[in-house]
Protein backbone atom coordinates (compact mmCIF):
# COMPACT_ATOMS: atom_id res chain seq x y z
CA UNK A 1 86.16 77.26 146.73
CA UNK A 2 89.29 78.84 148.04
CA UNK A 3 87.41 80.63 150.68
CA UNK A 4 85.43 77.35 151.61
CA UNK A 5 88.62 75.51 152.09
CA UNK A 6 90.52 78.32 154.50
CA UNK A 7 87.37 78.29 156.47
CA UNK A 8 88.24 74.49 157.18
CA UNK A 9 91.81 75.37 158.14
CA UNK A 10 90.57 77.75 160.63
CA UNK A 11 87.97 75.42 162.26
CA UNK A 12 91.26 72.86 162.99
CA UNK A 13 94.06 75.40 163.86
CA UNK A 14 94.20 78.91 165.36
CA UNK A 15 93.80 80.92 162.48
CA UNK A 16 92.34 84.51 161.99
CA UNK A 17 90.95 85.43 158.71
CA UNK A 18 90.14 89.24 157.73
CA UNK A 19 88.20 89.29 154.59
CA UNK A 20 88.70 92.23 152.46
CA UNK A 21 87.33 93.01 149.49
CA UNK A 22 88.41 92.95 145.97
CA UNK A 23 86.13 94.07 142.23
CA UNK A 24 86.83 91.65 139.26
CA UNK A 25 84.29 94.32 137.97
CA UNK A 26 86.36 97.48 138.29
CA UNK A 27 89.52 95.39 137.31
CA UNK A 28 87.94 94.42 134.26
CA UNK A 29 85.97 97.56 133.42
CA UNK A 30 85.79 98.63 129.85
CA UNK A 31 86.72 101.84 128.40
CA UNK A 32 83.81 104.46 128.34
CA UNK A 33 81.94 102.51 130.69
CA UNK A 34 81.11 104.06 134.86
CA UNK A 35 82.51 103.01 137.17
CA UNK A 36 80.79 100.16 139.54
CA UNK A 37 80.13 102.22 142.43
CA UNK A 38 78.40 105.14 140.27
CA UNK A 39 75.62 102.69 139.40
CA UNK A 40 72.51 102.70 141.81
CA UNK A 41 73.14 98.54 141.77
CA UNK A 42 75.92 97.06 140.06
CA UNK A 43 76.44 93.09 139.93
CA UNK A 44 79.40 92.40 142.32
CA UNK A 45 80.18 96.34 144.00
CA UNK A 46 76.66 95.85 145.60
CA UNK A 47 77.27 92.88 147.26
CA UNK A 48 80.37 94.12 148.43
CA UNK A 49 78.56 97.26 150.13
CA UNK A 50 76.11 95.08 151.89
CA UNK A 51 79.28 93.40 153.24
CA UNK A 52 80.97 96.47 154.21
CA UNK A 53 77.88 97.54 155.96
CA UNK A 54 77.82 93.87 158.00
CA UNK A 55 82.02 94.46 158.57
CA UNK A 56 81.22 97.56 160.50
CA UNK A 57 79.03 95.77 162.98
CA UNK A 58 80.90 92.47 162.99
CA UNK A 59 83.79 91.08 160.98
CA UNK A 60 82.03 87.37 161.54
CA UNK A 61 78.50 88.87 159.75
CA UNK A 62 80.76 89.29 156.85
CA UNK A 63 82.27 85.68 157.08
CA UNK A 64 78.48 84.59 157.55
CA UNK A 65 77.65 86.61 154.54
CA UNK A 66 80.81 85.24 152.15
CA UNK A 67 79.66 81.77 153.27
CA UNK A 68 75.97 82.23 152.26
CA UNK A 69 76.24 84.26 149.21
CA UNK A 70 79.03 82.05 147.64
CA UNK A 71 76.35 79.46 147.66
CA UNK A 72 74.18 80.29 146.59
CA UNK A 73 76.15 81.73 143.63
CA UNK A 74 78.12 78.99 142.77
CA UNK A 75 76.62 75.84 144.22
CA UNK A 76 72.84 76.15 144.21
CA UNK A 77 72.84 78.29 141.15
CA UNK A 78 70.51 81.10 142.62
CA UNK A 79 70.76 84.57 141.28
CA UNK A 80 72.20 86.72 143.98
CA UNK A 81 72.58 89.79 141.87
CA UNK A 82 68.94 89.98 141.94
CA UNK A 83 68.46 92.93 145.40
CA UNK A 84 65.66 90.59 146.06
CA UNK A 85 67.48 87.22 146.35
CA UNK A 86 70.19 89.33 148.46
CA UNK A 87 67.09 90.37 150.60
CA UNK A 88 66.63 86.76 151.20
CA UNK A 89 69.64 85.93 152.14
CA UNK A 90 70.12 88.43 154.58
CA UNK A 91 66.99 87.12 156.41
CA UNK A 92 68.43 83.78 156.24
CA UNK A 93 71.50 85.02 158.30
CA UNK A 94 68.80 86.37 160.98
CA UNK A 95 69.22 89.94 159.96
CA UNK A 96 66.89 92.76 158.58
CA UNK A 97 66.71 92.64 155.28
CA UNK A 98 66.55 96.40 154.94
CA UNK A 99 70.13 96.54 155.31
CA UNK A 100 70.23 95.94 151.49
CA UNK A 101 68.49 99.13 151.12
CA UNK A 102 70.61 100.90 153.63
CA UNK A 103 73.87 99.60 152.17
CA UNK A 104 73.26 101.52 148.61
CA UNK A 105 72.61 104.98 150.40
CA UNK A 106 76.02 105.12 151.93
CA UNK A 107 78.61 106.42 149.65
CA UNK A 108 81.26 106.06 152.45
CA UNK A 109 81.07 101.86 152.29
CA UNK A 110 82.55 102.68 148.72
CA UNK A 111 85.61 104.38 150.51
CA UNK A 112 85.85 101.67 151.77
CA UNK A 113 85.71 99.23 149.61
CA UNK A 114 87.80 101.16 147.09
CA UNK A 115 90.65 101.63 150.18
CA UNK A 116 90.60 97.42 150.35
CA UNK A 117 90.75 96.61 146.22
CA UNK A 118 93.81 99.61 146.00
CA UNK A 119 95.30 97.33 148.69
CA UNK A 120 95.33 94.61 146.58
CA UNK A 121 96.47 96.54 143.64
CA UNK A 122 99.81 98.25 145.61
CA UNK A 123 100.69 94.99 146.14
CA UNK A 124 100.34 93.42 142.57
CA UNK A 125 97.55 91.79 142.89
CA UNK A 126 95.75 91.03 139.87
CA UNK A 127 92.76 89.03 140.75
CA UNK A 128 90.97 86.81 143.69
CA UNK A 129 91.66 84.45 145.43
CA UNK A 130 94.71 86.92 146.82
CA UNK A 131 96.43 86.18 150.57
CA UNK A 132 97.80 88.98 152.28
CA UNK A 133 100.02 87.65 155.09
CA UNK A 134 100.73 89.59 158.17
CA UNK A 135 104.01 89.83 157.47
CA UNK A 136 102.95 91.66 154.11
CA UNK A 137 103.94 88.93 152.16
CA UNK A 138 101.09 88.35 148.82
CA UNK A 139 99.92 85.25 146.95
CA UNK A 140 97.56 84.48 144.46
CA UNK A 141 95.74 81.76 145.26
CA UNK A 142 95.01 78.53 145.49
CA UNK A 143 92.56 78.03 143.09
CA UNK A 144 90.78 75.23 143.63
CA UNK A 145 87.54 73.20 142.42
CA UNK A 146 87.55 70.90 144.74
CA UNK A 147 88.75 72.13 148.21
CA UNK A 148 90.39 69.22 150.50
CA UNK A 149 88.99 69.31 154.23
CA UNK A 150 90.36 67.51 157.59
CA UNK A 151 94.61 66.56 156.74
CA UNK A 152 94.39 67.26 153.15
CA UNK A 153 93.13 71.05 153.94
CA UNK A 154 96.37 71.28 156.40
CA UNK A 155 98.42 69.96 154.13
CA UNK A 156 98.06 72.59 151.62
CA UNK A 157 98.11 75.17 153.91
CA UNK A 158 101.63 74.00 155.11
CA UNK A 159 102.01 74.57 151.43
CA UNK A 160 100.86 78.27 151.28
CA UNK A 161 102.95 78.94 154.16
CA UNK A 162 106.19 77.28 152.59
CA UNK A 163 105.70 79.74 149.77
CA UNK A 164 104.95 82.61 151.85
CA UNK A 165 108.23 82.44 153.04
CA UNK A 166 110.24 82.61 149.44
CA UNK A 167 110.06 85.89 148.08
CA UNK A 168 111.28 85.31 145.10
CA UNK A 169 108.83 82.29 144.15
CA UNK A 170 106.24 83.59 141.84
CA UNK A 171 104.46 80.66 140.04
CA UNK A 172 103.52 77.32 139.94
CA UNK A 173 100.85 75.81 138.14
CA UNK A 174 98.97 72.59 136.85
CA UNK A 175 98.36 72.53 133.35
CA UNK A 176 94.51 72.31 131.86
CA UNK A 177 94.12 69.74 130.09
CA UNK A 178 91.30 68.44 128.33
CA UNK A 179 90.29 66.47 131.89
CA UNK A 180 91.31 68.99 133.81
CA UNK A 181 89.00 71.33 131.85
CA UNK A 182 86.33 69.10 132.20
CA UNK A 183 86.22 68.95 136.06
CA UNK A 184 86.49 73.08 135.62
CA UNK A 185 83.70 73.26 133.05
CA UNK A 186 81.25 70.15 135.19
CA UNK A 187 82.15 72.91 139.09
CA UNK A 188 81.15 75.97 137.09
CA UNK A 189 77.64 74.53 135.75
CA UNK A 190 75.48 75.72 138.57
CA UNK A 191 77.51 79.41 138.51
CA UNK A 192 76.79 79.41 134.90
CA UNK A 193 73.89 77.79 134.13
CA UNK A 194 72.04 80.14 137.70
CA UNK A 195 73.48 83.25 136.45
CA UNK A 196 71.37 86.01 134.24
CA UNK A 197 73.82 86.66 131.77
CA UNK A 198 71.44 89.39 130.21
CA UNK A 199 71.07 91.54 133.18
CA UNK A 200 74.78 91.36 134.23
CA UNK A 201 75.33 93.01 130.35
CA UNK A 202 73.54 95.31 131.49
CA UNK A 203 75.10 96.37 134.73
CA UNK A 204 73.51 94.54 137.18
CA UNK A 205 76.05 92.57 139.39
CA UNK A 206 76.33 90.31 142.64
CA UNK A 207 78.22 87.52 144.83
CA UNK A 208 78.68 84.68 147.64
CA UNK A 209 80.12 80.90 149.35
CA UNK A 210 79.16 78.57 151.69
């Protein structure tokens, strides 16, 4: 959603956006268990390769990619952490699907990948969405449900930029509520209700946004 409304901001101001990349699954990884990029396909490090491989051709193929696969992930409830739904996808963007293939027999994208998340990590990031300004300056955030378009979208990015320029703010935060967890719980449903819960248990991971 975050993603979704930056893209806005950007279609109404000059504004250049370099996606990087970032693993809730490595963050999160259990004790004992591998590591995501030691599995032949692993639910959200894959999807990440496939975008690494598109970055090296074309930073917009990767803002293409974000857009389509965060979709179909969390709005039409599809199953992108199945290789041949990502297949599908890729065709969809006009490109040959066999870069899916070609994206898990190239151990350097995981340099890569890894160089971008440690990025994140030296600066204290914890989690996504994270903003890295040029000046160096790191947020967390906004998270939204609902991202604002036209004004509303400028408006909060005057917001973002007010805060970028006070190091020493850190937080600031709506409570949830029992209707603000509602609206959470009713934006999630096609995420949650789309996504195979039994093969991400066992390794299998994924991810996109339109």
């Amino acid at each position: 959603m975050t993603s979704k409304w930056i893209r806005n901001v950007r279609e109404q101001q000059p504004l250049t956006i370099n996606w990087k990349f970032f693993s809730l699954e490595e963050v999160n990884l259990e004790p004992g268990k591998i590591h995501p990029w030691e599995r032949p396909w692993s639910y959200g490090w894959s999807m990440l390769r496939i975008a690494a491989l598109l970055r090296r051709e074309d930073p917009v193929l990767v803002d293409r990619w974000y857009a389509l696969a965060g979709f179909a992930l969390h709005e039409a409830g599809l199953k992108p952490h199945d290789q041949s739904v990502a297949r599908e996808l890729i065709s969809e963007l006009g490109l040959d699907p066999g870069l899916v293939d070609t994206s898990m027999e190239d151990p350097t994208l995981d340099d890569e990948i890894r160089a971008d998340h440690q990025r994140v990590l030296d600066a204290g990031g914890f989690g996504v969405p994270t903003l890295i300004f040029e000046n160096g300056h790191t947020l967390f955030g906004p998270v939204l449900i609902d991202p604002p378009t036209g004004q509303a979208a400028l408006d909060l990015w005057g917001m973002v930029q007010t805060a970028a320029r006070y190091p020493n703010f850190f937080e600031l935060q709506q409570p949830k509520g029992p209707t603000q967890m509602h609206a959470i719980t009713e934006a999630l449903k096609p995420y949650l209700e789309g996504r195979d819960w039994k093969s991400i248990n066992r390794g299998v991971e994924v991810q996109f946004d339109r």
